[in-house]
Protein backbone atom coordinates (compact mmCIF):
# COMPACT_ATOMS: atom_id res chain seq x y z
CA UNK A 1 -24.15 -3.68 40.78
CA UNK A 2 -23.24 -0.10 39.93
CA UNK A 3 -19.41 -1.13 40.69
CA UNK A 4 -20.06 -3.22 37.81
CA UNK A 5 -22.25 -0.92 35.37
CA UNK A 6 -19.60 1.98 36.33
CA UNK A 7 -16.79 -0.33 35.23
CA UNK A 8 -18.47 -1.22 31.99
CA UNK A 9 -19.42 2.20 31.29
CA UNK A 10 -14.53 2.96 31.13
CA UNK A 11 -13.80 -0.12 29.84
CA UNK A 12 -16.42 0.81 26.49
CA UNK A 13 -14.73 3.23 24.81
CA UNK A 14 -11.23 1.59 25.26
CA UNK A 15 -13.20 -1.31 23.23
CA UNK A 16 -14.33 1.08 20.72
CA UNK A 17 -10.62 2.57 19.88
CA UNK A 18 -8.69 -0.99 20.57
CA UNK A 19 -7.96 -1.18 17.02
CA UNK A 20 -7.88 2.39 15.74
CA UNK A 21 -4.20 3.18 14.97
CA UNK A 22 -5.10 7.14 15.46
CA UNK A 23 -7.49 7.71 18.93
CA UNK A 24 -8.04 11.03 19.29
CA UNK A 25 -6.34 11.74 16.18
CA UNK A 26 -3.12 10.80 17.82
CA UNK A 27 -0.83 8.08 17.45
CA UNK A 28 -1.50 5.05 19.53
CA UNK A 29 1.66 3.71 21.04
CA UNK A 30 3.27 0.24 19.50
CA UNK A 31 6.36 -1.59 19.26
CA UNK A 32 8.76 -2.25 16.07
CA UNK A 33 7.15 -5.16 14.54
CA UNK A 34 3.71 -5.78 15.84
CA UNK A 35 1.18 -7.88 14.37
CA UNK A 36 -1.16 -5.29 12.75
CA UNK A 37 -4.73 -6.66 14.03
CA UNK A 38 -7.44 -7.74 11.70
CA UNK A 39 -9.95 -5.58 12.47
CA UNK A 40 -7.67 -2.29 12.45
CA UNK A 41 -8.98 0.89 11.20
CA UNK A 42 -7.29 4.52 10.37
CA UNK A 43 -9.48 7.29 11.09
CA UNK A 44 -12.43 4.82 11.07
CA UNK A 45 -11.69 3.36 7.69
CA UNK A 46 -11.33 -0.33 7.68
CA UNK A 47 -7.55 -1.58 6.33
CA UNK A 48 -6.94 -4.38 4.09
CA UNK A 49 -5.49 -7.12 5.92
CA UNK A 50 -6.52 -10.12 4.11
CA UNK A 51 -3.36 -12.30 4.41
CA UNK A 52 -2.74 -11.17 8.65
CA UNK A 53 0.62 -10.73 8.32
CA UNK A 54 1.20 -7.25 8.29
CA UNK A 55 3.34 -5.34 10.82
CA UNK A 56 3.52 -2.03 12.27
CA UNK A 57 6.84 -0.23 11.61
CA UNK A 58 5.58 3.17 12.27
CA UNK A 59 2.33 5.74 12.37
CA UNK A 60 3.01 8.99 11.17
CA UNK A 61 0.05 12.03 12.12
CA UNK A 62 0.29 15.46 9.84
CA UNK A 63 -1.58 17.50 8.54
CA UNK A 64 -2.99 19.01 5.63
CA UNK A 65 -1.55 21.78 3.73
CA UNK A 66 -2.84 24.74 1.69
CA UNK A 67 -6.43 25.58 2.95
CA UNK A 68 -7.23 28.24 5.49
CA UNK A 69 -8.48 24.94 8.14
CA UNK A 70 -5.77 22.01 8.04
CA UNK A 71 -7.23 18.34 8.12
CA UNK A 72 -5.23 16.31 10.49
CA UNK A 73 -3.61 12.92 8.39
CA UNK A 74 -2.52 9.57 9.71
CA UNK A 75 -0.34 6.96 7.90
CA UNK A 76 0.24 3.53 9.22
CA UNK A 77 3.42 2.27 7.69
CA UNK A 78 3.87 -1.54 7.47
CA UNK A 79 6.10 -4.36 6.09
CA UNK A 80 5.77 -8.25 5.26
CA UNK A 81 8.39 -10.90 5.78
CA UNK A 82 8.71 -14.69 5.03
CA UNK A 83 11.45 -16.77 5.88
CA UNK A 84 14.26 -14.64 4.44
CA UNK A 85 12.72 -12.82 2.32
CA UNK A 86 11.07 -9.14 2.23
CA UNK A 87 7.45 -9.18 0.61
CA UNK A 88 5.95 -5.74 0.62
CA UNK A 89 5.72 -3.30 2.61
CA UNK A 90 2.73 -0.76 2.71
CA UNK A 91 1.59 2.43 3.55
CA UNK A 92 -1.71 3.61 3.78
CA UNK A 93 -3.10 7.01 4.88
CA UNK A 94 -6.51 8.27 5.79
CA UNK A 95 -8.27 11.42 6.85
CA UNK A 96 -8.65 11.29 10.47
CA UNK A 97 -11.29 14.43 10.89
CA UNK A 98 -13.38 16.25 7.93
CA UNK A 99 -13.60 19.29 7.16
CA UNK A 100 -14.35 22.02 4.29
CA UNK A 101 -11.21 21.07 2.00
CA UNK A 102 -10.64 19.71 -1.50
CA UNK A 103 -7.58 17.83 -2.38
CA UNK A 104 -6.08 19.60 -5.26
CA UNK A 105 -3.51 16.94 -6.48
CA UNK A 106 -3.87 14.78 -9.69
CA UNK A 107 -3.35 10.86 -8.58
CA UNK A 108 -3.65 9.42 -12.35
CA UNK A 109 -1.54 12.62 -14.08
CA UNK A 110 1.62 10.45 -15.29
CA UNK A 111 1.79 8.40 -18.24
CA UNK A 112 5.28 7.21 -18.23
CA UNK A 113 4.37 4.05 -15.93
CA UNK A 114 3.53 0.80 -16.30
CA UNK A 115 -0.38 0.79 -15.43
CA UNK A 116 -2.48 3.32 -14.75
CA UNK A 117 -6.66 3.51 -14.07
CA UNK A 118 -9.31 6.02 -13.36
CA UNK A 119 -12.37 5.11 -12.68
CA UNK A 120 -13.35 8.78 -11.52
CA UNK A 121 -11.54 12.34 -11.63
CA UNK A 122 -11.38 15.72 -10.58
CA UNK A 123 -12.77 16.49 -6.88
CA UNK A 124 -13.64 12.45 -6.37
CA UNK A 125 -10.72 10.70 -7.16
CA UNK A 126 -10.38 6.93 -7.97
CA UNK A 127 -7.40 6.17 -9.78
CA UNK A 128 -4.55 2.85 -9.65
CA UNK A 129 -1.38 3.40 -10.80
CA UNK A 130 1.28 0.62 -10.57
CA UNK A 131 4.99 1.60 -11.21
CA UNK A 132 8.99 0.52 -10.59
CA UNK A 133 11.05 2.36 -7.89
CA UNK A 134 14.74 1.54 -8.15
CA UNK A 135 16.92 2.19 -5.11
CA UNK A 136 14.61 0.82 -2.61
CA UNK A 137 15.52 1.07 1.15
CA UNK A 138 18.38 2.92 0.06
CA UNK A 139 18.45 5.64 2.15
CA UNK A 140 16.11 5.02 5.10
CA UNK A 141 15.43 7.72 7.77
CA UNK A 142 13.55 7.68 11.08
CA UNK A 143 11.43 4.42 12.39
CA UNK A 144 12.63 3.32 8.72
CA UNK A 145 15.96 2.65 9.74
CA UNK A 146 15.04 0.87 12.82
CA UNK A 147 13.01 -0.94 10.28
CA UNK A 148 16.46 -1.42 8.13
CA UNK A 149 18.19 -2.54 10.92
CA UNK A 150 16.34 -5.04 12.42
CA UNK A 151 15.87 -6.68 8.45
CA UNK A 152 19.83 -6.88 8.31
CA UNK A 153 20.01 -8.16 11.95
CA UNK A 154 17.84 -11.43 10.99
CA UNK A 155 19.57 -11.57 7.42
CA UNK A 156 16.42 -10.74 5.43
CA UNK A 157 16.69 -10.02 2.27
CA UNK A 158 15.08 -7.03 0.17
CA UNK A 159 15.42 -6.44 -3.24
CA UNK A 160 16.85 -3.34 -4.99
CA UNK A 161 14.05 -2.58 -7.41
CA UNK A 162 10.82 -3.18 -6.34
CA UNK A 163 6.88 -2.47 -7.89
CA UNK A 164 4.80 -0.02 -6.61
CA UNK A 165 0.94 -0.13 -6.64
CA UNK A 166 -1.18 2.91 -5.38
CA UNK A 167 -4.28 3.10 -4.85
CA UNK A 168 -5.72 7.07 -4.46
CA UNK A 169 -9.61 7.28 -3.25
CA UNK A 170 -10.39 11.25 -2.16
CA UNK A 171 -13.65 12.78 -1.89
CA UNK A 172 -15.58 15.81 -0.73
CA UNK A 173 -15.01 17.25 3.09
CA UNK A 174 -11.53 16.34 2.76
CA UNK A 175 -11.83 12.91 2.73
CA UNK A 176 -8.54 11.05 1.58
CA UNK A 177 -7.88 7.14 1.53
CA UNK A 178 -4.41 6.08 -0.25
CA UNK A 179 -2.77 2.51 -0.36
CA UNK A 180 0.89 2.42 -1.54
CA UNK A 181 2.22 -1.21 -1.63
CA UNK A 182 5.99 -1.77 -2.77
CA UNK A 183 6.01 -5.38 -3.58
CA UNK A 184 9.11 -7.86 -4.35
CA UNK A 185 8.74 -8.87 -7.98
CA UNK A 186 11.44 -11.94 -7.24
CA UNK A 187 9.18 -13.73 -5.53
CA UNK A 188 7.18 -13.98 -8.94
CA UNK A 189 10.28 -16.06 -10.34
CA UNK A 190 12.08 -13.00 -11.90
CA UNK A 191 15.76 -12.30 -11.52
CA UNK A 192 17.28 -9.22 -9.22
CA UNK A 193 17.43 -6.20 -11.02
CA UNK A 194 20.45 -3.39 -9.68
CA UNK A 195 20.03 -0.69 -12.27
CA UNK A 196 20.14 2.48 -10.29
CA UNK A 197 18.44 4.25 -12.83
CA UNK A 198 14.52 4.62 -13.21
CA UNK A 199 14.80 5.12 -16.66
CA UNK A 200 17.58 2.19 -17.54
CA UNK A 201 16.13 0.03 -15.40
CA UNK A 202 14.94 -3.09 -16.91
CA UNK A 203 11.69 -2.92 -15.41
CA UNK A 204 10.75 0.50 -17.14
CA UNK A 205 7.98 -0.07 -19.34
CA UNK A 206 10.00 0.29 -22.53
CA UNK A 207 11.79 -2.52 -21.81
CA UNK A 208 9.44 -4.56 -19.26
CA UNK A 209 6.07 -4.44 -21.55
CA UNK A 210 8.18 -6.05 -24.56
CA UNK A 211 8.89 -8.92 -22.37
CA UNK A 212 6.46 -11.41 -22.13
CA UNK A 213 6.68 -12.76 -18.67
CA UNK A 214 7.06 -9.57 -17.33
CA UNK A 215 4.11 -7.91 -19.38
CA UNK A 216 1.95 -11.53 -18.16
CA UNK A 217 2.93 -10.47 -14.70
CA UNK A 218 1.98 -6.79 -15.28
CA UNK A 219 -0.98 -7.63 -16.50
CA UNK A 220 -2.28 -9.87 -13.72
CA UNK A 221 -1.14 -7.60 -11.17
CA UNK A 222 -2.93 -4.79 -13.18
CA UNK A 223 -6.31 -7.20 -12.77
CA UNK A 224 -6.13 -7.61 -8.85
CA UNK A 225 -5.21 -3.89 -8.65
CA UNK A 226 -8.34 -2.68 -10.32
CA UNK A 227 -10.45 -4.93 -8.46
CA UNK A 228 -8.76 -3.71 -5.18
CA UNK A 229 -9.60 -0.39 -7.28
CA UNK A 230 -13.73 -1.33 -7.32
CA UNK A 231 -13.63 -1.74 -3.34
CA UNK A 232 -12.00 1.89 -2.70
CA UNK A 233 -15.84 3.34 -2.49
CA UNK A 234 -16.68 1.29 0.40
CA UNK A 235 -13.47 1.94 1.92
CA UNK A 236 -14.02 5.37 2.25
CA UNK A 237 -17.85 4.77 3.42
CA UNK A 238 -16.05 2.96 6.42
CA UNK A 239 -17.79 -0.44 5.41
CA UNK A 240 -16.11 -3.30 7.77
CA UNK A 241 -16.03 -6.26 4.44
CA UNK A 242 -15.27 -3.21 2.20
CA UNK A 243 -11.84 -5.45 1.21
CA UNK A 244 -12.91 -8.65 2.51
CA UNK A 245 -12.74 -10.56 -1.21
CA UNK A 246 -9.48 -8.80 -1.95
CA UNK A 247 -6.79 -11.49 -1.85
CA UNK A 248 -3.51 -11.05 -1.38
CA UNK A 249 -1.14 -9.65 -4.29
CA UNK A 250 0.68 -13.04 -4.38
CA UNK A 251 -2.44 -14.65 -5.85
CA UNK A 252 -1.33 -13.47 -9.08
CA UNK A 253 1.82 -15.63 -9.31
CA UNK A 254 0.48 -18.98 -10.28
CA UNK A 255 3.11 -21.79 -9.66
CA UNK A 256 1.44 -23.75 -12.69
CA UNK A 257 2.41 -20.86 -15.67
CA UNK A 258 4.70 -21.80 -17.99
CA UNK A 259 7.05 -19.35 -18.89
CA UNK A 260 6.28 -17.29 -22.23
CA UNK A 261 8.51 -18.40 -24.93
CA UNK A 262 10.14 -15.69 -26.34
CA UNK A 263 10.34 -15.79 -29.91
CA UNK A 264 13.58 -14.80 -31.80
CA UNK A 265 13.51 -11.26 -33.73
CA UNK A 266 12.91 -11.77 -37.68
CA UNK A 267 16.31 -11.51 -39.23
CA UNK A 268 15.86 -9.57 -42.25
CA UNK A 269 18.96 -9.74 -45.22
């Protein structure tokens, strides 16, 4: 019997940590491409994982910079893949110890994007911002090449010019919860856009918010972001459902919209 109780007593906290990416603040070891599990956390806070698809393509520890007593950080970085095609990929970074630090940096500062939210400011951050990044996977470095070359190995196929959503929760005692998701706008319907340029790109909101599919798609991405937005509080309590009615960003492309006519200009003589 105490065989048993003494054997109980080790295998505990390996339960505990089994799906905490950072134990002991450290990177836990994985392999290129494993399933991220459902119940994951990062530094204790609970990760969206609503569609289960997610995999591991590297975790990342650093630390803090700028204060006289560093916070160590961890970032899982994943990716998404169906059939041949890339989906998203994802980063998200947490905290993993507190301490007497406040994050100085200004999440919802730009206005030259498409979307932007901030539901609070200064020292408690809560702000969305969703914006085009042109050039994507163009110059990968470190697990993100591996990444790279395991996509071109089994002929999948990532777009040039991608979205970007980011989600940017930081509080008091240095705590600091950030989603980025890069997500493939082709599988909405739209066509591939090369332009190498951010600011010629057709996807820059000078050009992208005067078209009317793209500003529909914009717009319903912009919905499911700020309700992914309304969920960062309990995130950063640690709640376990904090994301559990968050769908995935695909439920915004609805296979029954009809595309938005677009109207000819007024020709005036």
């Amino acid at each position: 019997m105490k065989k048993f109780i003494t054997l109980i007593a080790i295998l505990v906290p390996i339960l505990t940590w089994s799906a905490e990416l950072f134990p002991n603040e450290s990177p836990r070891p994985f392999t290129l491409a494993d399933k991220l599990e459902q119940d994951a956390t990062i530094g204790g806070y609970p990760i969206w994982n609503n569609e289960s698809k997610w995999r591991i393509y590297d975790l990342i520890q650093t630390s803090s910079t700028g204060a006289a007593m560093s916070i160590p950080l961890g970032t899982v970085r994943l990716f998404q893949t169906e059939g041949k095609n890339w989906v998203a990929s994802m980063d998200v970074q947490s905290n993993l110890r507190r301490g007497k630090l406040i994050w100085s940096d200004v999440p919802c500062k730009r206005d030259d994007i498409l979307f932007k939210m901030e539901l609070i400011g200064g020292t408690e951050d809560n702000c969305l911002t969703i914006n085009h990044v042109t050039t994507f996977m163009e110059n990968p470095s470190g697990k993100g090449t591996e990444l790279y070359v395991l996509l071109k190995e089994q002929g999948i196929n990532y777009p040039p010019t991608v979205l970007q959503v980011k989600l940017t929760r930081q509080g008091t005692d240095g705590k600091r919860l950030i989603y980025t998701l890069w997500i493939n706008p082709e599988l909405a319907g739209f066509t591939r856009e090369s332009e190498r340029s951010w600011g010629r790109n057709p996807w820059h909101k000078s050009m992208s918010l005067r078209d009317p599919n793209k500003k529909l798609f914009i717009d319903k991405l912009s919905t499911w972001g700020m309700n992914f937005l309304k969920k960062m509080d309990d995130g950063l309590r640690q709640r376990e459902t904090a994301y559990a009615e968050i769908p995935s960003w695909r439920s915004v492309i609805d296979s029954n919209n009809q595309p938005v006519e677009i109207k000819k200009p007024v020709t005036l003589d």
